[in-house]
C-alpha atoms as a PDB file:
ATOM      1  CA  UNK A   1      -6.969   4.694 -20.267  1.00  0.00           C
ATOM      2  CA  UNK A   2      -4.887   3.013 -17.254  1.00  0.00           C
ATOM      3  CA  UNK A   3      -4.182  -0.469 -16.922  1.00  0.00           C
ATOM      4  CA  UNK A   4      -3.726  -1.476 -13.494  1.00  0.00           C
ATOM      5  CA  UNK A   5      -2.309  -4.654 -12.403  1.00  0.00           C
ATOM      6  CA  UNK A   6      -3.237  -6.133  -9.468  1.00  0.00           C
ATOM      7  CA  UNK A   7      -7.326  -5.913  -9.370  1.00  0.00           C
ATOM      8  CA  UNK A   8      -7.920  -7.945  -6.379  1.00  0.00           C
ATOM      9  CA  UNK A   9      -5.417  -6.456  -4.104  1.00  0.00           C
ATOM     10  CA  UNK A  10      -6.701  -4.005  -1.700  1.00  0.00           C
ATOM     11  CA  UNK A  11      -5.324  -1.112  -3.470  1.00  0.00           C
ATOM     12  CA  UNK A  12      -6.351  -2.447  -7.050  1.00  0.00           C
ATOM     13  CA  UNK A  13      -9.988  -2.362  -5.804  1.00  0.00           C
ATOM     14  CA  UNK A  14      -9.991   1.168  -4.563  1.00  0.00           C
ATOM     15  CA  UNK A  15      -8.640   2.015  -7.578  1.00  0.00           C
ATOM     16  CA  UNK A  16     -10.659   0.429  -9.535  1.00  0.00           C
ATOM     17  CA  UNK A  17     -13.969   2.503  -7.306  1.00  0.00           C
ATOM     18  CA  UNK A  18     -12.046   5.677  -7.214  1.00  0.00           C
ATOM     19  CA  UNK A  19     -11.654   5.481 -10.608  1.00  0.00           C
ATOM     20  CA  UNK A  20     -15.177   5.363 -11.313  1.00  0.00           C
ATOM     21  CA  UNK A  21     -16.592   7.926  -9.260  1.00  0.00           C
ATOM     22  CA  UNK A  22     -14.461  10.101 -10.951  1.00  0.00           C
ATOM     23  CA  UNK A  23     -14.938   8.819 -14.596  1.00  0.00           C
ATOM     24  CA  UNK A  24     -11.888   8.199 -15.335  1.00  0.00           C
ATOM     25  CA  UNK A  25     -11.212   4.890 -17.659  1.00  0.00           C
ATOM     26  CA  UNK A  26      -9.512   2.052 -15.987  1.00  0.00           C
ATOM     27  CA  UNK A  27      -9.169  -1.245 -16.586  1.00  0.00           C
ATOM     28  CA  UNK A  28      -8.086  -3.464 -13.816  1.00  0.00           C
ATOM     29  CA  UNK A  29      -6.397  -6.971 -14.221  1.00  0.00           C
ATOM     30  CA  UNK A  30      -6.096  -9.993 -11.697  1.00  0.00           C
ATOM     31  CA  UNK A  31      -3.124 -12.174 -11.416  1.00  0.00           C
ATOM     32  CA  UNK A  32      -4.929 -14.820 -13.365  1.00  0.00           C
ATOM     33  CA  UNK A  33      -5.405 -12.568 -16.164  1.00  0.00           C
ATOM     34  CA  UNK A  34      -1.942 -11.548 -16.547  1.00  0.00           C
ATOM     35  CA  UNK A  35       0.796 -12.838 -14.003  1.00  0.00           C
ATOM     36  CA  UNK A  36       3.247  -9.532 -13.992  1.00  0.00           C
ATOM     37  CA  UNK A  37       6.366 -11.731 -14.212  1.00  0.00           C
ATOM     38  CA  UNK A  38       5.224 -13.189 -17.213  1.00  0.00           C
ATOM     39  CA  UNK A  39       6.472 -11.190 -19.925  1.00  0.00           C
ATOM     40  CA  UNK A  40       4.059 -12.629 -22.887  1.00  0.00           C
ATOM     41  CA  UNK A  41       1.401 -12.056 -20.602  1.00  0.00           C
ATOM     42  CA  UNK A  42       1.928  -8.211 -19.947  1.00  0.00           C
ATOM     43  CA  UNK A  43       3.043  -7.752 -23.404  1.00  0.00           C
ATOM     44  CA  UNK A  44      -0.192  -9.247 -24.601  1.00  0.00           C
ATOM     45  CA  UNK A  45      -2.167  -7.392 -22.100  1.00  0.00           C
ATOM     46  CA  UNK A  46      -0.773  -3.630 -23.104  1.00  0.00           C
ATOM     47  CA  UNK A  47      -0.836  -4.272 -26.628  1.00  0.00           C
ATOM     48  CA  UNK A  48      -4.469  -5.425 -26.099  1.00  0.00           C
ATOM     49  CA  UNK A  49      -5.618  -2.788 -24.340  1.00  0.00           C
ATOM     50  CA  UNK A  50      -3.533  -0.132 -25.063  1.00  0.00           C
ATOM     51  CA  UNK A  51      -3.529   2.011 -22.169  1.00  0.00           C
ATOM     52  CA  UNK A  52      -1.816   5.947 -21.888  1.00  0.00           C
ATOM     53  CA  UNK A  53      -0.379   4.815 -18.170  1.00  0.00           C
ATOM     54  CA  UNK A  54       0.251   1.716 -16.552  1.00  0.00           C
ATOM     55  CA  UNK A  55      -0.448   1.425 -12.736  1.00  0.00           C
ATOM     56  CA  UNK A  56       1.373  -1.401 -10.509  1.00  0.00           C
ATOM     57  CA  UNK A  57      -0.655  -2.247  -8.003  1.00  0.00           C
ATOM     58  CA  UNK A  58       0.494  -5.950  -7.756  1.00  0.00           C
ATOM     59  CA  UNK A  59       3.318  -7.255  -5.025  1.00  0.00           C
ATOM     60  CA  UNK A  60       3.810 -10.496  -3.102  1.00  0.00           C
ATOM     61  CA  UNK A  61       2.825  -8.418   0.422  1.00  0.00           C
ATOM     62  CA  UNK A  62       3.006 -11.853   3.040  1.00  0.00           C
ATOM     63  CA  UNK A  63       6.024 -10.278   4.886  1.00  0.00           C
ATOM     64  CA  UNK A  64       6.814 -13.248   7.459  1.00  0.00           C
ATOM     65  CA  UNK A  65       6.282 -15.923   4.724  1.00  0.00           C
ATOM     66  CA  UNK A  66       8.992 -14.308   2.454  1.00  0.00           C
ATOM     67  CA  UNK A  67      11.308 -14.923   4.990  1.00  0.00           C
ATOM     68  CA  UNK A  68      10.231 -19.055   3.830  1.00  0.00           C
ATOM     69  CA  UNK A  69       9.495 -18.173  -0.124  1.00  0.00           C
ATOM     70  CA  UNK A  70      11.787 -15.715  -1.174  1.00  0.00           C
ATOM     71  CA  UNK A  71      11.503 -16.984  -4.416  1.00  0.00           C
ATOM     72  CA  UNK A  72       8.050 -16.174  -5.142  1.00  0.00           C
ATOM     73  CA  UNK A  73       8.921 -12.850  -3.132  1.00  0.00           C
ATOM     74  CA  UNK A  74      11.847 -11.872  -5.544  1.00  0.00           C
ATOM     75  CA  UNK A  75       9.104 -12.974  -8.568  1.00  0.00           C
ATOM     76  CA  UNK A  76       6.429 -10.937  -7.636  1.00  0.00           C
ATOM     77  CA  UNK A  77       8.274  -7.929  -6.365  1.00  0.00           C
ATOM     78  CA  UNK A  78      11.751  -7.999  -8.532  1.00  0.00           C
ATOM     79  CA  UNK A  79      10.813 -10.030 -11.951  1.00  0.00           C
ATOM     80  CA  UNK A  80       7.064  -8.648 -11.965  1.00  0.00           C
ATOM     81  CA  UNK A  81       8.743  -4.941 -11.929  1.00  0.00           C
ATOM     82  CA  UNK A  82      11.328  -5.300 -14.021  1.00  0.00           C
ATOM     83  CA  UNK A  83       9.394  -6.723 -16.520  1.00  0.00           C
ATOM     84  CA  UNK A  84       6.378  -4.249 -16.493  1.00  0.00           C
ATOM     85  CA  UNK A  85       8.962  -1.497 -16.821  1.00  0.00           C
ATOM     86  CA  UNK A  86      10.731  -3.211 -19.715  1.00  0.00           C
ATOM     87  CA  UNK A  87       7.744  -3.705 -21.740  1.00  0.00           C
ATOM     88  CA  UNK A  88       6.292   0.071 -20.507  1.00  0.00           C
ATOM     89  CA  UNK A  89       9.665   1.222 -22.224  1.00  0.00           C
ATOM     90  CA  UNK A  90       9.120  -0.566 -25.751  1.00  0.00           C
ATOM     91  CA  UNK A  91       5.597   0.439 -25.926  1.00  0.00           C
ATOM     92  CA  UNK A  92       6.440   3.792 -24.581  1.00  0.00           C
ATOM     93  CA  UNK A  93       4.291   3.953 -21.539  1.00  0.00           C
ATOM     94  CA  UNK A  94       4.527   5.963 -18.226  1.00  0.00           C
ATOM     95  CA  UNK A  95       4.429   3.036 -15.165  1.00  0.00           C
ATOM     96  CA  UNK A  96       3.654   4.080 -11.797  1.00  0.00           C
ATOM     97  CA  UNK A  97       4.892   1.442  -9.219  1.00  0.00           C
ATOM     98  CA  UNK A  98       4.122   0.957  -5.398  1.00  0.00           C
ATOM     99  CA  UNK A  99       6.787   0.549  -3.558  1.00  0.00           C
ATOM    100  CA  UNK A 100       6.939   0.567   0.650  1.00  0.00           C
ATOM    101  CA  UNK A 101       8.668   1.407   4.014  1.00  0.00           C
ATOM    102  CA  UNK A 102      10.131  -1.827   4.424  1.00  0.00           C
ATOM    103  CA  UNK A 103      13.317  -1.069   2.196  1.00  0.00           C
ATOM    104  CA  UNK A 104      14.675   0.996   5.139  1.00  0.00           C
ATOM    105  CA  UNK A 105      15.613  -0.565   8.613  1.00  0.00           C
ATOM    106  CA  UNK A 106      14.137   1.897  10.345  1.00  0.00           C
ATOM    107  CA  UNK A 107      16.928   2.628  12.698  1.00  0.00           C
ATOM    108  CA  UNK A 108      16.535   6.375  11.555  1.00  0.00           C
ATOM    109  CA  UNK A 109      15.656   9.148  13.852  1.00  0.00           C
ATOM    110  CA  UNK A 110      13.367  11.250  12.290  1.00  0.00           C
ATOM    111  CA  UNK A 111      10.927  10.398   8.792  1.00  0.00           C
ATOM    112  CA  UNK A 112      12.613   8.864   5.673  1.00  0.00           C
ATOM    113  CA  UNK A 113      13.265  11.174   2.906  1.00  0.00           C
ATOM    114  CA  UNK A 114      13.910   9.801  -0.753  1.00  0.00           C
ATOM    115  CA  UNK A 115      17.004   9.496  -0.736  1.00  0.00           C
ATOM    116  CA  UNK A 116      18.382   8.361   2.743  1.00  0.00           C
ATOM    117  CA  UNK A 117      19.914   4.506   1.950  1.00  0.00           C
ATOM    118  CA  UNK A 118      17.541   1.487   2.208  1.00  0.00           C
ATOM    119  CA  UNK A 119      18.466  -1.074   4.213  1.00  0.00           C
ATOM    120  CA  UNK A 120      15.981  -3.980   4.323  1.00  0.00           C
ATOM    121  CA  UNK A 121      15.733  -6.040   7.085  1.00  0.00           C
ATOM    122  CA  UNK A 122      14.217  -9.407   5.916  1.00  0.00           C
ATOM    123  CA  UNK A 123      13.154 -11.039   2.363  1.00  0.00           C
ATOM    124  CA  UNK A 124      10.143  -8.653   1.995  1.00  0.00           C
ATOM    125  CA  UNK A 125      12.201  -5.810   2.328  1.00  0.00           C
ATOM    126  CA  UNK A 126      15.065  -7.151  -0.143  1.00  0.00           C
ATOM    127  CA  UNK A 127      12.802  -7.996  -2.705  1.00  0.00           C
ATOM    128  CA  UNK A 128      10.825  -4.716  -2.631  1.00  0.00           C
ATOM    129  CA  UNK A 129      14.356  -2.263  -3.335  1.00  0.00           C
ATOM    130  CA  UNK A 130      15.114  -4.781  -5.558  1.00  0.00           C
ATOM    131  CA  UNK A 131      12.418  -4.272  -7.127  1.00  0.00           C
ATOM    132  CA  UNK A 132      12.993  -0.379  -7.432  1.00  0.00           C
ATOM    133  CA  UNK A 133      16.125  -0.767  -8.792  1.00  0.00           C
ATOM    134  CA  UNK A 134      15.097  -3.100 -11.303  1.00  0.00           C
ATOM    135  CA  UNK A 135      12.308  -0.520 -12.278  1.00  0.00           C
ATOM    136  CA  UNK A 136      14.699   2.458 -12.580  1.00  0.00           C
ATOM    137  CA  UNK A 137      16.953   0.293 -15.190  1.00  0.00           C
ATOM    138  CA  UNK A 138      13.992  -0.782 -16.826  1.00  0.00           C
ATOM    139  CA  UNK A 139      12.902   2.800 -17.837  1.00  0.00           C
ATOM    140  CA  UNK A 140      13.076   6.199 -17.067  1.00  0.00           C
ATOM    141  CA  UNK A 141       9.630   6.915 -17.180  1.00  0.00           C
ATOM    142  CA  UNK A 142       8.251   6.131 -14.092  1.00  0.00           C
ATOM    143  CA  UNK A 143       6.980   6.888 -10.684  1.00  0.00           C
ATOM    144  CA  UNK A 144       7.746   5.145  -7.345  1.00  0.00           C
ATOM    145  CA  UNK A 145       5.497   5.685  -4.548  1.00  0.00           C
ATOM    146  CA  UNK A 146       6.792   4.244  -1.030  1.00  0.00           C
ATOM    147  CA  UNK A 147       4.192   4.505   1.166  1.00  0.00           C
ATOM    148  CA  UNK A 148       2.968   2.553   4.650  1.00  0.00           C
ATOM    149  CA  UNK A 149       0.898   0.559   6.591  1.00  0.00           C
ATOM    150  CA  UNK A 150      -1.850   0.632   4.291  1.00  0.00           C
ATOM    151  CA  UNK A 151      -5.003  -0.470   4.795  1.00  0.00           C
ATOM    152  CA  UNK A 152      -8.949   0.104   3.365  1.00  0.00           C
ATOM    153  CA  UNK A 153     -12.066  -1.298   3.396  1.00  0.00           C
ATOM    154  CA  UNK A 154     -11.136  -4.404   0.667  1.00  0.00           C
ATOM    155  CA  UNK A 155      -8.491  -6.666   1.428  1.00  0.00           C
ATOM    156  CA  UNK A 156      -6.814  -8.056   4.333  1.00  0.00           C
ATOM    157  CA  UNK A 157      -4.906  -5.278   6.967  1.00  0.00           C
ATOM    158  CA  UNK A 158      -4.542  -4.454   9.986  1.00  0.00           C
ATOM    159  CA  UNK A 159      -7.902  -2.186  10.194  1.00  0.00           C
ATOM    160  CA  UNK A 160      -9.733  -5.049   9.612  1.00  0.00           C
ATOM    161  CA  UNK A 161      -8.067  -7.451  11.615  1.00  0.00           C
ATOM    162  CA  UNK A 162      -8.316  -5.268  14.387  1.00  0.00           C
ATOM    163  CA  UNK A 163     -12.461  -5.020  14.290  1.00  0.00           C
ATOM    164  CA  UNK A 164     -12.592  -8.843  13.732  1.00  0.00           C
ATOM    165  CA  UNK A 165     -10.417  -9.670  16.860  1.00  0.00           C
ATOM    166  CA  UNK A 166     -12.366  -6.876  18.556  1.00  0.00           C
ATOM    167  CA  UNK A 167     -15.778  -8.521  18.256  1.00  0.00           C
ATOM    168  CA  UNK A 168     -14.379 -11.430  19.834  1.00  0.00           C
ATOM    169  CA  UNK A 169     -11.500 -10.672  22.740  1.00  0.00           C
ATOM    170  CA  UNK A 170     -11.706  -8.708  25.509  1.00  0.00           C
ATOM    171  CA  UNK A 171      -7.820  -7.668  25.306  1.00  0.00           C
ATOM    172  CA  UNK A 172      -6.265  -6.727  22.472  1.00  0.00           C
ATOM    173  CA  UNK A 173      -2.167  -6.800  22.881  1.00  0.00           C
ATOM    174  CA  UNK A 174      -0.365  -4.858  20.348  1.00  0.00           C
ATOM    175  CA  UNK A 175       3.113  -3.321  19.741  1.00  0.00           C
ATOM    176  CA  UNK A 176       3.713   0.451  21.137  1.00  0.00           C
ATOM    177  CA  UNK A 177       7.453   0.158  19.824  1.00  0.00           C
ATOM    178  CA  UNK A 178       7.216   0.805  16.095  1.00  0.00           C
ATOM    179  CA  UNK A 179       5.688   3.740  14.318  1.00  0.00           C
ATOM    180  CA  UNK A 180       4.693   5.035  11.012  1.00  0.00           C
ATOM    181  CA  UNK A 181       2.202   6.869   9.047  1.00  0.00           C
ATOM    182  CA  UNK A 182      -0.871   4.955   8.597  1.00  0.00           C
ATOM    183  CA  UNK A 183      -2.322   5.445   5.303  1.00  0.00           C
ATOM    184  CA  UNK A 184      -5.617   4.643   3.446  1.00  0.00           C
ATOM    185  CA  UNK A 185      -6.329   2.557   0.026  1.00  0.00           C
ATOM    186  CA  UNK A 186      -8.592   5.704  -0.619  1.00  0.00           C
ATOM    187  CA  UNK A 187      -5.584   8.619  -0.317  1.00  0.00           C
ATOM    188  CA  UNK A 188      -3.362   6.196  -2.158  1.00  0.00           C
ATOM    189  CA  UNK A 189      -5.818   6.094  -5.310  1.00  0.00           C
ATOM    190  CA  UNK A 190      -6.707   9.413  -5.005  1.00  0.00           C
ATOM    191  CA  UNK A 191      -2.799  10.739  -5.401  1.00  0.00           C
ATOM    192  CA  UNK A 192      -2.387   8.124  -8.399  1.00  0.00           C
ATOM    193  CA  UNK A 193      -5.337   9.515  -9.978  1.00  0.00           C
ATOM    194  CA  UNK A 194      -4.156  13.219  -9.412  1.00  0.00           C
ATOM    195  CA  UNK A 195      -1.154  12.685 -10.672  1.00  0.00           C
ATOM    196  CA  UNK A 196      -1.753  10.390 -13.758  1.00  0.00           C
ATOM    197  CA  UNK A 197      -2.510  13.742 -16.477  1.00  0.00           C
ATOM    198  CA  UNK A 198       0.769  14.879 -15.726  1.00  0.00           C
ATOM    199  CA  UNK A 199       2.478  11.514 -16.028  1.00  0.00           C
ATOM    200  CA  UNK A 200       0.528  10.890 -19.538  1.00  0.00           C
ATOM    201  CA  UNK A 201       1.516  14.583 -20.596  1.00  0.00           C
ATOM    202  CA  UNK A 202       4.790  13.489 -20.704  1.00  0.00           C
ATOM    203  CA  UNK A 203       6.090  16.071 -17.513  1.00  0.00           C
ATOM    204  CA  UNK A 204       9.144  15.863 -16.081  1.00  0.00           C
ATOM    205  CA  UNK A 205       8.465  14.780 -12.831  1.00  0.00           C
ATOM    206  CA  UNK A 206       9.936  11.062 -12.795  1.00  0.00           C
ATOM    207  CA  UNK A 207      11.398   9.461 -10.353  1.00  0.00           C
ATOM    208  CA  UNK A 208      10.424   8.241  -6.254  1.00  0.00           C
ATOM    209  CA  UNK A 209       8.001  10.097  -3.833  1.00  0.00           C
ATOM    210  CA  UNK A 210       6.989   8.938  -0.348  1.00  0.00           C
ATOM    211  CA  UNK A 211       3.257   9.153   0.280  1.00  0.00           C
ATOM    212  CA  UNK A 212       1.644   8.314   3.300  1.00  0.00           C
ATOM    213  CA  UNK A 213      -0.979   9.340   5.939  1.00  0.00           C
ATOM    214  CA  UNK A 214      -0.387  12.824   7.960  1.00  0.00           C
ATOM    215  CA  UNK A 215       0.668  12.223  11.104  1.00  0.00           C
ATOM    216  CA  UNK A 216       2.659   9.134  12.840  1.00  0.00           C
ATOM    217  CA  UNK A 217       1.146   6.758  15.569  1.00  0.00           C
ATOM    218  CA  UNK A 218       2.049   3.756  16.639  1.00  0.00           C
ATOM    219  CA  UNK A 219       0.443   0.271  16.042  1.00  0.00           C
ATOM    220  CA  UNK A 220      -0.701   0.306  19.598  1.00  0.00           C
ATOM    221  CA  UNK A 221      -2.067   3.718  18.826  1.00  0.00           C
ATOM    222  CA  UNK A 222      -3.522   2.474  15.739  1.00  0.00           C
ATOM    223  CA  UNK A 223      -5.732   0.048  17.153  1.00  0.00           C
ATOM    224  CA  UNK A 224      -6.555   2.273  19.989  1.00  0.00           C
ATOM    225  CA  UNK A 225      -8.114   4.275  17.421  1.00  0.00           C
ATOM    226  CA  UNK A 226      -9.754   1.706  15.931  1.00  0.00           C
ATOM    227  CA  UNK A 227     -11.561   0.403  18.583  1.00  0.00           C
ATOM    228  CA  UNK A 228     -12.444   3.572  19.841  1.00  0.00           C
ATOM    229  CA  UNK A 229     -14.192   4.686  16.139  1.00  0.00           C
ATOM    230  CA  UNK A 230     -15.940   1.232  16.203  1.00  0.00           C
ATOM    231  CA  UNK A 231     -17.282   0.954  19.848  1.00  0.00           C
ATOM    232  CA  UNK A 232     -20.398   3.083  19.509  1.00  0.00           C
ATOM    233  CA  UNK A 233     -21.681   1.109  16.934  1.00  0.00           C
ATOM    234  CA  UNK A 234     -20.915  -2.140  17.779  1.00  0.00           C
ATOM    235  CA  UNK A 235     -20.782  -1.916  21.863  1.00  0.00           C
ATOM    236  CA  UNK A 236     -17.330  -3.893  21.811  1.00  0.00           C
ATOM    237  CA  UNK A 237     -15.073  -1.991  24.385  1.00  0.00           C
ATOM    238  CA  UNK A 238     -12.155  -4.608  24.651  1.00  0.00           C
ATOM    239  CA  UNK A 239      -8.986  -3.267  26.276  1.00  0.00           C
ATOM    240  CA  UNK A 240      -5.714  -2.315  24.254  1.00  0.00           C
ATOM    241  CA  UNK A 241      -2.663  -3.512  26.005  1.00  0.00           C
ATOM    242  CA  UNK A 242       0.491  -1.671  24.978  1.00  0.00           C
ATOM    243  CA  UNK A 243       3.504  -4.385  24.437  1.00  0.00           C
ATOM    244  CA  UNK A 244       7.070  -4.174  23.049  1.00  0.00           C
ATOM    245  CA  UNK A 245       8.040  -5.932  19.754  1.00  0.00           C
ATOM    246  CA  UNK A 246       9.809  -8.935  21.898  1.00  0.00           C
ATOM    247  CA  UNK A 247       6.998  -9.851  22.999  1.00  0.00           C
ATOM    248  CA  UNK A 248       5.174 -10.096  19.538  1.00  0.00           C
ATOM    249  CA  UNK A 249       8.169 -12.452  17.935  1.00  0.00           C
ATOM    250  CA  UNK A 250       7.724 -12.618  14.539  1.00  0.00           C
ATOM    251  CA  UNK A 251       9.487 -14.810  11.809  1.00  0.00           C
ATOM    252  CA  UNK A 252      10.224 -11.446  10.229  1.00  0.00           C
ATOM    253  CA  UNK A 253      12.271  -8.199  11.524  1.00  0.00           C
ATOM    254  CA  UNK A 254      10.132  -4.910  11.126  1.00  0.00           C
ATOM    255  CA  UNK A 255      11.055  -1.688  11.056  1.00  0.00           C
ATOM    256  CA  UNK A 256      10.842   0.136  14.533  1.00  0.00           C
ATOM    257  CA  UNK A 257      10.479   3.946  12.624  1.00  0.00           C
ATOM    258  CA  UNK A 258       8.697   3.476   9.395  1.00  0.00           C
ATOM    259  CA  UNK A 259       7.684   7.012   9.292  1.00  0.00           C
ATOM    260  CA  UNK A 260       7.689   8.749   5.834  1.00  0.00           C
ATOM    261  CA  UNK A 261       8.665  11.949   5.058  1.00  0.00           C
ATOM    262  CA  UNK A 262       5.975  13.109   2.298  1.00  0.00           C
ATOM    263  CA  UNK A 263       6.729  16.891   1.328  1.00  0.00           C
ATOM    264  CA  UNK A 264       8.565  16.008  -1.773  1.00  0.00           C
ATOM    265  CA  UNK A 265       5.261  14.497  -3.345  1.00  0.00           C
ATOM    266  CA  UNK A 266       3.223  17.286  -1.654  1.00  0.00           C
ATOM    267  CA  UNK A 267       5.387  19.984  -3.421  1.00  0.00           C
ATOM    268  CA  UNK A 268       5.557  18.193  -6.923  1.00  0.00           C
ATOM    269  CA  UNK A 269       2.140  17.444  -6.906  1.00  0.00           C
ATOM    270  CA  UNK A 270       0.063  19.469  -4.812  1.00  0.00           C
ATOM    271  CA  UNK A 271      -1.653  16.557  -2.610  1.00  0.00           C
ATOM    272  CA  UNK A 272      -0.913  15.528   1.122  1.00  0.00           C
ATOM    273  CA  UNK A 273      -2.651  12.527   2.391  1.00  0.00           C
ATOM    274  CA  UNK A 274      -5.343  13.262   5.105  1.00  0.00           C
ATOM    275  CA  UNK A 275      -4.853  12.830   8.593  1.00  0.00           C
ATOM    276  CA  UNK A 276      -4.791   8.982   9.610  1.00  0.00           C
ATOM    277  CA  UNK A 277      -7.075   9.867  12.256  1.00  0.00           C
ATOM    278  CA  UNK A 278      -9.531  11.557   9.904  1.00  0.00           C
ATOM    279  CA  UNK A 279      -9.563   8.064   7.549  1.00  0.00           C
ATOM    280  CA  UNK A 280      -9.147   5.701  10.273  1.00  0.00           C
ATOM    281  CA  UNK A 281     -12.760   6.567  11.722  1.00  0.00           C
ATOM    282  CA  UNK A 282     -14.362   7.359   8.531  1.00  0.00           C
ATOM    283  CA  UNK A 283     -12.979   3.624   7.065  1.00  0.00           C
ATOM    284  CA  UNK A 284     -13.828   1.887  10.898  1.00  0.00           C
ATOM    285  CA  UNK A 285     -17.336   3.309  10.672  1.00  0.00           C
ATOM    286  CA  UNK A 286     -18.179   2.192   7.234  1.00  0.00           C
ATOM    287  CA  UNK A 287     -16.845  -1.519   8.425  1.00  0.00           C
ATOM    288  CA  UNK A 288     -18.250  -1.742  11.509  1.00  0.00           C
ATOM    289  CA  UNK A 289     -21.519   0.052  10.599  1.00  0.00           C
ATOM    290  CA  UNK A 290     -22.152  -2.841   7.605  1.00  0.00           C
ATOM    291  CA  UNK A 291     -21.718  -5.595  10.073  1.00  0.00           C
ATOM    292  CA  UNK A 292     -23.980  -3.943  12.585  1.00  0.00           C
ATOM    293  CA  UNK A 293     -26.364  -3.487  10.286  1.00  0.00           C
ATOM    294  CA  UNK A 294     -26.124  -7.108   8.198  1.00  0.00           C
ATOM    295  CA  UNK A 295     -26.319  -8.546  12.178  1.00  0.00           C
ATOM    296  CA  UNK A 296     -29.024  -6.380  12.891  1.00  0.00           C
ATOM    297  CA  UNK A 297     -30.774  -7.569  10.007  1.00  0.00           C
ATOM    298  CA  UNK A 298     -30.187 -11.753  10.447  1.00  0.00           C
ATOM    299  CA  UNK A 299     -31.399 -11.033  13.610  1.00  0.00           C
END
């Protein structure tokens, strides 16, 4: 069985429907039900349920507030690790932990490998490699996946924020100046899944991957897509306006290259994400197509 933490997170919940339309057993755990920096509170929850594989789905993700509450930052992505993996290594459990592109600074030319230096830029960022590190002293048997700009059909993302603002504006101004690889709550289950048997089997394969959608775009590009995949459904043709990070001043510094280099997990594992283009239709039309047809119905 694996114990996820994290349930109401948008990964947690695609794990949590992944998981069942491929019967696998998985038990998924909200905040409330066990706080991950609360050591009695994990310890109690793995001896209760006594899982083969622990899954870390939880992280304080509220990048430009961090830069205000690094506190709660460093608890829920430094204390909440480091205490999972601690009590993973005295019951003798495999964690896998989610980890992201913000521990780099993106000044790179060319996709992050594994082991190029991170370099955060901001509190997020910080709190996340410290997090990793904190992990990898905790216990050896673990997985990191870094991954990016993720985003599904539960949750809050940028997918989503992008129909809701296109129902309503006419423009739609977004940054052309960063770029990264996309990826979907659904290919981010579906390689923790895959590669859970192996972890449980005891393998040798420990350590951090980068996983992330095929293919790099820009956020501009992004919601070009978006709107594009949602348009015959919903009618909404507002305009994307390309514009350059100064012009989008935020309270936190982002990466301009988040790409992700992800042929280490590809090898080890035998998975590649699908092409962002591929999931960011097939996760537009599902949205948009359910409020179309809920409108369609009230009306």
């Amino acid at each position: 069985m694996i114990l996820t933490f994290g349930a109401h997170g948008q990964l947690g919940q695609e794990l949590v429907r992944a998981s069942a339309g491929q019967g696998a057993a998985l038990v998924a755990l909200a905040r409330a039900e066990a706080d991950i920096a609360n050591a009695e509170a994990v310890r109690d929850a793995i001896s209760r349920h006594k899982p083969a594989l622990v899954v870390n789905a939880a992280a304080y993700t509220r990048v430009d507030a961090a830069e205000q509450e690094p506190e709660a930052a460093r608890a829920g992505n430094e204390t909440g690790p480091a205490v999972l993996g601690a009590a993973c290594a005295v019951a003798r459990i495999p964690l896998i932990h989610i980890s992201t592109d913000y521990v780099f600074d993106g000044s790179k030319h060319g996709a992050y490998r594994e082991n190029d230096p991170v370099a955060p830029l901001g509190a997020y960022g910080r709190s996340k490699a410290a997090g990793e590190a904190a992990l990898r002293a905790a216990t050896p048997h673990h997985v990191i996946i870094r991954t990016s700009w993720v985003y599904g059909e539960f949750g809050t993302n940028f997918l989503k924020t992008m129909l809701r603002l296109a129902a309503t504006h006419d423009e739609l101004r977004v940054v052309a100046d960063q770029r990264g690889c996309p990826t979907s709550t659904g290919d981010l289950a579906r390689a923790i899944l895959s590669l859970a048997p192996r972890l449980v089997a005891g393998e040798d394969v420990w350590g951090t991957y980068h996983f992330a959608g095929h293919g790099v775009t820009t956020w501009h590009g992004f919601a070009s897509r978006i709107v594009a995949a949602q348009a015959p459904l919903t009618g909404r043709t507002p305009r994307v306006t390309a514009i350059t990070t100064a012009e989008y001043p935020t309270q936190a510094r982002r990466p301009a290259n988040s790409e992700l280099d992800s042929s280490l997990f590809a090898r080890v594992f035998g998975l590649r994400a699908r092409p962002w283009e591929d999931e960011t239709d097939r996760i537009t039309r599902a949205l948009a197509g359910a409020e179309h047809g809920k409108a369609a119905h009230v009306a």
